[in-house]
PDB file of N, CA and C in Angstrom:
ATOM      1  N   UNK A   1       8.883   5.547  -2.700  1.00  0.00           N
ATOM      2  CA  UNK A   1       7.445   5.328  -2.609  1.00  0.00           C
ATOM      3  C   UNK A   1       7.144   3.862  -2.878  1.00  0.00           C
ATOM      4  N   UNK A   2       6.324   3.090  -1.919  1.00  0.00           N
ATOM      5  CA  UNK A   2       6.113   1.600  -2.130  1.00  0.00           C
ATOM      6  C   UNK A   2       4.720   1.436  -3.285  1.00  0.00           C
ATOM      7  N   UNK A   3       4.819   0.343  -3.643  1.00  0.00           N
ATOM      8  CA  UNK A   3       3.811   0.217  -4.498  1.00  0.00           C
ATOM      9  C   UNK A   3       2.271   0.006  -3.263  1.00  0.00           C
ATOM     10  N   UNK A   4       1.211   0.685  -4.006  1.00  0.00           N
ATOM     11  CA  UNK A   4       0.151   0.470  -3.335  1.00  0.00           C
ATOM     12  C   UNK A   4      -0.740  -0.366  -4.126  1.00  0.00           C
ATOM     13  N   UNK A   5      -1.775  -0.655  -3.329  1.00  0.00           N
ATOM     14  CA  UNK A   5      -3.021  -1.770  -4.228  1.00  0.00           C
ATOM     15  C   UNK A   5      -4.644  -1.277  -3.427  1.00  0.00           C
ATOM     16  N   UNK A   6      -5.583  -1.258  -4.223  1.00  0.00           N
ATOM     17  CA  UNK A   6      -6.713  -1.753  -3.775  1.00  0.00           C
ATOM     18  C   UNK A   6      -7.281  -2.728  -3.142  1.00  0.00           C
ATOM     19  N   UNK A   7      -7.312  -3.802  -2.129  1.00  0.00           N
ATOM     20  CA  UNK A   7      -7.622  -4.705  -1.939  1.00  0.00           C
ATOM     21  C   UNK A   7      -9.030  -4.791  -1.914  1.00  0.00           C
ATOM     22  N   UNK A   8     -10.147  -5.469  -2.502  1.00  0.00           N
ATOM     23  CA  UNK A   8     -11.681  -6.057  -2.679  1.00  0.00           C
ATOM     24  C   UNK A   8     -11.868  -7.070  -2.330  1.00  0.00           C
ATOM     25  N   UNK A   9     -12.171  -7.889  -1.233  1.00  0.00           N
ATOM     26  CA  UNK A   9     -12.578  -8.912  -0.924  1.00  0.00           C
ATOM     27  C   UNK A   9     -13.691  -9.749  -1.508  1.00  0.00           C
ATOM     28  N   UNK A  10     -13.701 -10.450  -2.087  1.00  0.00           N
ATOM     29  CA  UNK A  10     -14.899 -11.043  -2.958  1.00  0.00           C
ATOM     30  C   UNK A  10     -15.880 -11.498  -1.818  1.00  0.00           C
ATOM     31  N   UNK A  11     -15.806 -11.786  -1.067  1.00  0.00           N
ATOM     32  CA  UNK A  11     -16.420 -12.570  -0.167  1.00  0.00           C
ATOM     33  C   UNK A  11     -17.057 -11.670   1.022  1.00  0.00           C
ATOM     34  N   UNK A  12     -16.488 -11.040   1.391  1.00  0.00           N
ATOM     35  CA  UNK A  12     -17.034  -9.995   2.419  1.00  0.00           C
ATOM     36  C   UNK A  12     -17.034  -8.580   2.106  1.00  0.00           C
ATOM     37  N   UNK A  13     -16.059  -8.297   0.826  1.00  0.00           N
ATOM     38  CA  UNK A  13     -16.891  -7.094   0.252  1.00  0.00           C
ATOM     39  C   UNK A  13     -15.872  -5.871   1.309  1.00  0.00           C
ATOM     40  N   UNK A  14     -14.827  -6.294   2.014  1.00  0.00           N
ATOM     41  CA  UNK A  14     -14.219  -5.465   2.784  1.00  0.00           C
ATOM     42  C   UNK A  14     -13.137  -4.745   1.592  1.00  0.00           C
ATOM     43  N   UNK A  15     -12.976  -3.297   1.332  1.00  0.00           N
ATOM     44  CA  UNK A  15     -11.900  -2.631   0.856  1.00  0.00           C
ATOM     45  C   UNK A  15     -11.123  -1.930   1.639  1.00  0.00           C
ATOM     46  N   UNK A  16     -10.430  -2.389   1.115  1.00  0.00           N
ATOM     47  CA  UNK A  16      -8.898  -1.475   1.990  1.00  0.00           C
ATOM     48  C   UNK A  16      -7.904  -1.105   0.837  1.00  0.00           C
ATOM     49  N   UNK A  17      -7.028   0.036   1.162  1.00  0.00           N
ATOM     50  CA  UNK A  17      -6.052   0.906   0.698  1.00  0.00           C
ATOM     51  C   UNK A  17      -4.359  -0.423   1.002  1.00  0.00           C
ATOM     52  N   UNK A  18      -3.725  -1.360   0.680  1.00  0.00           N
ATOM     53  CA  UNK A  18      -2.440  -1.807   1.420  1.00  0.00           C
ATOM     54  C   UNK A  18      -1.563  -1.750   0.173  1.00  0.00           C
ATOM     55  N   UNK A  19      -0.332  -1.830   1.030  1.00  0.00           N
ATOM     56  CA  UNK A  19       0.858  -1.755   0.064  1.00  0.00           C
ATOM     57  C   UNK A  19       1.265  -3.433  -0.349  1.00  0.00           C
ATOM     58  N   UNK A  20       2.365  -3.723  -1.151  1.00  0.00           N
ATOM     59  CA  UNK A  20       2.827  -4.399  -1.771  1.00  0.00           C
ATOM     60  C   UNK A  20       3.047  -5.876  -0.690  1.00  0.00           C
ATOM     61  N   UNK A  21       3.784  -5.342   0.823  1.00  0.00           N
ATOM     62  CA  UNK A  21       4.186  -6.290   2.003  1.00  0.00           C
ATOM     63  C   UNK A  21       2.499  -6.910   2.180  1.00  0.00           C
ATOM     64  N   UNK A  22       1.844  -6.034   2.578  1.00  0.00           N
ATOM     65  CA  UNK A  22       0.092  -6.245   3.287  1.00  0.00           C
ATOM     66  C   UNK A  22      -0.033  -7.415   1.795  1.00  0.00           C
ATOM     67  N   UNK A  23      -0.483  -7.081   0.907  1.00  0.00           N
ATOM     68  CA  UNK A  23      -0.577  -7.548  -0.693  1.00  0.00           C
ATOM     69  C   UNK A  23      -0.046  -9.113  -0.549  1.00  0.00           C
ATOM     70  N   UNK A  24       1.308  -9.052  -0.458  1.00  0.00           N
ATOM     71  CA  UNK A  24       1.453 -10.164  -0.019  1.00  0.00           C
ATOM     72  C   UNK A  24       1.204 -11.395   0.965  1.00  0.00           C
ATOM     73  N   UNK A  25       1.208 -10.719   1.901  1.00  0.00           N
ATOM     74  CA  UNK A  25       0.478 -11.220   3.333  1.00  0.00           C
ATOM     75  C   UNK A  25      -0.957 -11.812   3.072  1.00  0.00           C
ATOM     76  N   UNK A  26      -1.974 -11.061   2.306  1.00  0.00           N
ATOM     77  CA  UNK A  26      -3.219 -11.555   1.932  1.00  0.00           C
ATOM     78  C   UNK A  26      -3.297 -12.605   0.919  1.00  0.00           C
ATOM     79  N   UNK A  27      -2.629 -12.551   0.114  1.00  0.00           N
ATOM     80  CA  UNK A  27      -2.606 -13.512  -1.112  1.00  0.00           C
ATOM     81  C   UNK A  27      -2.275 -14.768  -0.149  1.00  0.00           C
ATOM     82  N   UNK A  28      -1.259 -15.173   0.321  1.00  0.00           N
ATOM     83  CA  UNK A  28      -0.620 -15.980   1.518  1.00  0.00           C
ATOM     84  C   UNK A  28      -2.049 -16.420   2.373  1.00  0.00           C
ATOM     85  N   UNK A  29      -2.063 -15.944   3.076  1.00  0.00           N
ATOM     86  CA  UNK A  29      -3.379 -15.790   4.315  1.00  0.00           C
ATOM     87  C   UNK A  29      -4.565 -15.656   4.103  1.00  0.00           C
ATOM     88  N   UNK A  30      -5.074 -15.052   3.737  1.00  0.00           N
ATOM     89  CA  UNK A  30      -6.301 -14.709   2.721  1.00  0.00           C
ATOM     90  C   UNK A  30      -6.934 -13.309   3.756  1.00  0.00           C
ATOM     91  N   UNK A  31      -8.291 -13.125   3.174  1.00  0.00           N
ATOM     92  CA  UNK A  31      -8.288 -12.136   3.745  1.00  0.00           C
ATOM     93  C   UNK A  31      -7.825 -11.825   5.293  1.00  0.00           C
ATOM     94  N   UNK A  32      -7.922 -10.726   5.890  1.00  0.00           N
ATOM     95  CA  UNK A  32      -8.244 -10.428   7.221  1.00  0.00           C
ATOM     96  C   UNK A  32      -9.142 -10.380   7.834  1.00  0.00           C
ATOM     97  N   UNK A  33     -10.329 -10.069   7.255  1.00  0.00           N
ATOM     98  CA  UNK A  33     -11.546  -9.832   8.104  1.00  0.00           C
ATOM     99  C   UNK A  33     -12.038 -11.355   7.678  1.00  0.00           C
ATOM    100  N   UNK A  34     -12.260 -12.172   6.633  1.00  0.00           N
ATOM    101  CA  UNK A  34     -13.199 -12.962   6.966  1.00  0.00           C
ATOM    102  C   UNK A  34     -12.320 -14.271   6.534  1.00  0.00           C
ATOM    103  N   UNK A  35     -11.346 -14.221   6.119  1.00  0.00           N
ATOM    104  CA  UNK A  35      -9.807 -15.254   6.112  1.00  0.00           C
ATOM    105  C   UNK A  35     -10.248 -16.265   4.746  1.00  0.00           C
ATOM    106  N   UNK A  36     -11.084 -15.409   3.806  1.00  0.00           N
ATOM    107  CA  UNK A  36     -11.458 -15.966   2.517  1.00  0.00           C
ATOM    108  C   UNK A  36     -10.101 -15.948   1.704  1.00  0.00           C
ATOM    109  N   UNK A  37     -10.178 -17.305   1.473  1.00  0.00           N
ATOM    110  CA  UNK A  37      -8.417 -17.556   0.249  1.00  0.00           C
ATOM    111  C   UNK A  37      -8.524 -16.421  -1.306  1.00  0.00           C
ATOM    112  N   UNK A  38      -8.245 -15.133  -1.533  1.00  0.00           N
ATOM    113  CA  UNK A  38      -8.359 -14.951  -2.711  1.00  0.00           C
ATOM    114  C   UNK A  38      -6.893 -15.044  -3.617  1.00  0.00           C
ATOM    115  N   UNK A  39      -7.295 -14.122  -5.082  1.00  0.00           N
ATOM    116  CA  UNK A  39      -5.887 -14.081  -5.532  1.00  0.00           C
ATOM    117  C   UNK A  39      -5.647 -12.794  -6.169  1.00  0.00           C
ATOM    118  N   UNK A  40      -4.762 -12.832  -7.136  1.00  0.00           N
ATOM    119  CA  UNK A  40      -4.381 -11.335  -7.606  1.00  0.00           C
ATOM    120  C   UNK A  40      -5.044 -10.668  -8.063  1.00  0.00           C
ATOM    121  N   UNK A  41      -6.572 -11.346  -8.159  1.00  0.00           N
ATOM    122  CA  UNK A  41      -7.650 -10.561  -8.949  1.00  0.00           C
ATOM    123  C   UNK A  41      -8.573  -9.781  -8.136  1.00  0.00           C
ATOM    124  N   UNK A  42      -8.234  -9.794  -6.886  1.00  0.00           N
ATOM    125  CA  UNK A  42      -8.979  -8.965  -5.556  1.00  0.00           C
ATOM    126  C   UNK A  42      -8.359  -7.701  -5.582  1.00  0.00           C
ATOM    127  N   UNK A  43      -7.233  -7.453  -6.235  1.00  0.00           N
ATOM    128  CA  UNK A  43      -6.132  -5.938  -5.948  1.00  0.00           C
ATOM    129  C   UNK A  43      -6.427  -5.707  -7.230  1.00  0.00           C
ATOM    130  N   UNK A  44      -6.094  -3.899  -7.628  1.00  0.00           N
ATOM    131  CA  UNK A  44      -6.146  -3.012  -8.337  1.00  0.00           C
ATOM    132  C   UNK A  44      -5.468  -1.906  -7.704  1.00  0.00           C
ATOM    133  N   UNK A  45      -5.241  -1.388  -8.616  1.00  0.00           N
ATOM    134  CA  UNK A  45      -4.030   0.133  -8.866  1.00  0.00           C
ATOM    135  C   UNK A  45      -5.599   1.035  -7.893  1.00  0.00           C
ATOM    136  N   UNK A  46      -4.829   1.844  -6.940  1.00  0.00           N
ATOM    137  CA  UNK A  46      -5.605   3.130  -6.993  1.00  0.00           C
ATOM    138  C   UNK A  46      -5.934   3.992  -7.955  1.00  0.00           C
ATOM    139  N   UNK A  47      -7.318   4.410  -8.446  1.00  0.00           N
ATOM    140  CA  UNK A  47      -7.415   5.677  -9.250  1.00  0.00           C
ATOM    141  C   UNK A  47      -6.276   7.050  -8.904  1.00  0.00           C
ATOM    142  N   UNK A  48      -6.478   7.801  -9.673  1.00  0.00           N
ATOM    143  CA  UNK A  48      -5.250   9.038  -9.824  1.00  0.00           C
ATOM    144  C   UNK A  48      -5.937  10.192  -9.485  1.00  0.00           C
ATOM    145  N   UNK A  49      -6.885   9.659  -8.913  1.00  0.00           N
ATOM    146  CA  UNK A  49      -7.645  11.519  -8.890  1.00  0.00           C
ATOM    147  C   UNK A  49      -7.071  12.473  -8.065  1.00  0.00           C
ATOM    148  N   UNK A  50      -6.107  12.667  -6.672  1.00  0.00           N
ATOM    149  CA  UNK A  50      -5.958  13.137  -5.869  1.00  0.00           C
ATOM    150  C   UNK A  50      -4.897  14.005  -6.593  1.00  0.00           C
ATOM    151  N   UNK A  51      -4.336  14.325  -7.366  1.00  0.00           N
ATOM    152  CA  UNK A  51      -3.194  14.811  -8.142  1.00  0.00           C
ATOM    153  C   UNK A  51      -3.295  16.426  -7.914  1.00  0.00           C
TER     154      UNK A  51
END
């Protein structure tokens, strides 16, 4: 199982579900939708509720 993240865009407010590769790719690149530079403080752990 790969690690997953929350991604929050500060800037455009876009969330998405990506794994660890995507995670990386954004930190690098910045966002996708609006190509705002963020950093590790845009990702968070998914909540656990689905259990």
């Amino acid at each position: 199982m790969s690690d997953e993240y929350v991604f929050d865009c500060p800037e455009c407010s876009v969330e998405v579900g990506v794994d660890a590769g995507i995670k990386s790719r954004i930190l690098d690149g910045g966002c996708v939708l609006c190509q705002a530079v963020v950093g590790p403080g845009a990702f968070s752990r998914p909540s656990s509720g689905d259990a």
